[in-house]
C-alpha atoms as a PDB file:
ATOM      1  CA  UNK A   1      72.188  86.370 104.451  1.00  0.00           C
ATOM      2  CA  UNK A   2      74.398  88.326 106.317  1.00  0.00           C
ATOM      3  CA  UNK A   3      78.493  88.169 106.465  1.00  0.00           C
ATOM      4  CA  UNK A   4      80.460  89.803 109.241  1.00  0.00           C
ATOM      5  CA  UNK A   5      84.424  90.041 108.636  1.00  0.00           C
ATOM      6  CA  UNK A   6      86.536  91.420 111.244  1.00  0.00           C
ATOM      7  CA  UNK A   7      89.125  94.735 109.060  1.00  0.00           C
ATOM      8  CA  UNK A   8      91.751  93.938 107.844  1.00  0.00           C
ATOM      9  CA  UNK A   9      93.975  95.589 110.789  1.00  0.00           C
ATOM     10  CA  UNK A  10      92.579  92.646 112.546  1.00  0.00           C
ATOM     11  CA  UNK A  11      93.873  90.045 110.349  1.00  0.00           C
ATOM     12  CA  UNK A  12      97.247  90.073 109.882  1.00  0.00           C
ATOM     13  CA  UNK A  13      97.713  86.933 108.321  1.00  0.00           C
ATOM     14  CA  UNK A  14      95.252  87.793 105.640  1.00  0.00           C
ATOM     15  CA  UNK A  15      97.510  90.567 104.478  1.00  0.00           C
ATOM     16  CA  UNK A  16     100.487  89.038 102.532  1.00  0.00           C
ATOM     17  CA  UNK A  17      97.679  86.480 100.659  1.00  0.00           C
ATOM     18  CA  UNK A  18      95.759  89.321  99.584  1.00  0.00           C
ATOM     19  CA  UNK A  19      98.056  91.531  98.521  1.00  0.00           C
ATOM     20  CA  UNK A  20     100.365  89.060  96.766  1.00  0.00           C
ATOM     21  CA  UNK A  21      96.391  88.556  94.725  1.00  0.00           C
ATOM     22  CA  UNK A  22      96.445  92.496  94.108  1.00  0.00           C
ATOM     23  CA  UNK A  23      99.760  91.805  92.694  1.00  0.00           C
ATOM     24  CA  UNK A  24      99.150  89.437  90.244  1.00  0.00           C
ATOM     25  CA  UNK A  25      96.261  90.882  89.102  1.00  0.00           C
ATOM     26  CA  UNK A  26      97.848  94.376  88.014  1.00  0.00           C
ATOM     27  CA  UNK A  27     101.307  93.303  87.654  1.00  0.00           C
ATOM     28  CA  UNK A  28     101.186  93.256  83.758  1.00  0.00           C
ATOM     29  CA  UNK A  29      99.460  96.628  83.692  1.00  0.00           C
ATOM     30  CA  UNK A  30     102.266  98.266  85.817  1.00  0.00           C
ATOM     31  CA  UNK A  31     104.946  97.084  83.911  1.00  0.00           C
ATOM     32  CA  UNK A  32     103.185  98.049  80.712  1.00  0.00           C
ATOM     33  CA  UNK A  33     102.584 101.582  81.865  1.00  0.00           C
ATOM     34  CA  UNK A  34     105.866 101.773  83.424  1.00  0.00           C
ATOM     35  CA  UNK A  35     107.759 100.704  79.841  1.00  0.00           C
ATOM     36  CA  UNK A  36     105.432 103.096  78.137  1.00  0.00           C
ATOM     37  CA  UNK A  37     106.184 106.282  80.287  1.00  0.00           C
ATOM     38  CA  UNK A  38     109.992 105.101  79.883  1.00  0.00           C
ATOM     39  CA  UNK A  39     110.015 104.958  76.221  1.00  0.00           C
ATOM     40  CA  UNK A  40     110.482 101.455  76.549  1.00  0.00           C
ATOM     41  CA  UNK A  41     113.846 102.061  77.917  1.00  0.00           C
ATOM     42  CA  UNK A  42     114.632  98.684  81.072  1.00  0.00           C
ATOM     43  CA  UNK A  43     116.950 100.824  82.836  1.00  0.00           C
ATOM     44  CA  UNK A  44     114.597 103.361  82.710  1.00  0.00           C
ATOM     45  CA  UNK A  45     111.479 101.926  83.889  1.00  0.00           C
ATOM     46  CA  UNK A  46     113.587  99.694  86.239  1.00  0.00           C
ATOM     47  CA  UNK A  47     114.606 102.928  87.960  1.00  0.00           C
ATOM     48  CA  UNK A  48     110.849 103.734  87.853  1.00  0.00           C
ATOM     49  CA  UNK A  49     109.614 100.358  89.575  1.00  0.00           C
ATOM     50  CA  UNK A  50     112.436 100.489  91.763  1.00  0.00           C
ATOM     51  CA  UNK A  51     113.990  97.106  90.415  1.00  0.00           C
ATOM     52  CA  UNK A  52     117.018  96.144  89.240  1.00  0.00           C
ATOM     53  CA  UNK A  53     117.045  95.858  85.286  1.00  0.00           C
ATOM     54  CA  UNK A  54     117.919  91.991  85.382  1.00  0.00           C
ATOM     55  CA  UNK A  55     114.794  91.325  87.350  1.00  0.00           C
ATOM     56  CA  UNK A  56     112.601  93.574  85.086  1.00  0.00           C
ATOM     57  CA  UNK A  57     113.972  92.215  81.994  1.00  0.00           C
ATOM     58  CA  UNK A  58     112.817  88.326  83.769  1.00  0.00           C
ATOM     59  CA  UNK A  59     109.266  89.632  84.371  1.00  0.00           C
ATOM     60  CA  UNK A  60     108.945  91.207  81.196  1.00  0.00           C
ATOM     61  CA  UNK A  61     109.805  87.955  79.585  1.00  0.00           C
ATOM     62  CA  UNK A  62     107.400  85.709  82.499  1.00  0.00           C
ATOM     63  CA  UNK A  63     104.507  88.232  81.110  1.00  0.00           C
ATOM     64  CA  UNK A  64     105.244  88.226  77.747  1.00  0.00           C
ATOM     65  CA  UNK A  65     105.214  92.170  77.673  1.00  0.00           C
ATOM     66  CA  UNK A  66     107.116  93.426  74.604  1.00  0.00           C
ATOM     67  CA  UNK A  67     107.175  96.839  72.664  1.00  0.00           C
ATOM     68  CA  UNK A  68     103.522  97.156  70.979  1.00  0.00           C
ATOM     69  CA  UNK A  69     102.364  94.138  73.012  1.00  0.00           C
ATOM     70  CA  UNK A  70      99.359  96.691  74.707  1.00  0.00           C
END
C-alpha cells in the first residue's frame, strides 16, 4: 500500500489544523519549561512566551500547571 501526499507548501489549508494539533500537544510542556527557567515568576515567563501575564496566568490555570506540578 502506497500513500502519496502532496508538501505541505501545497496545502495551505492543512496548515492552521495541523499546527493548532502541534500546539496542543506541547503546550503544557512549554509553559512548564518556560515557568521553570523563570523561577516560576508570570511576568517573567510571560515576557519569555511573549504573552501578556493575564493570559498566562488563564492557561496556567486551563492546564492545571502549578509550582512542583512536573
Amino acid at each position: 500500500m502506497s500513500l502519496s501526499l502532496p508538501p505541505l507548501r501545497d496545502r495551505p489549508e492543512d496548515f492552521i489544523p495541523l499546527a493548532a494539533y502541534f500546539l496542543e500537544q506541547y503546550s503544557t510542556r512549554i509553559l512548564e519549561t518556560a515557568m521553570r527557567r523563570s523561577n516560576w515568576s508570570q511576568t517573567k515567563a510571560a515576557g519569555l512566551l511573549g504573552l501578556q501575564r493575564t493570559y498566562l496566568a488563564r492557561l496556567l490555570q486551563q492546564k492545571g500547571i502549578q509550582q512542583g506540578s512536573d
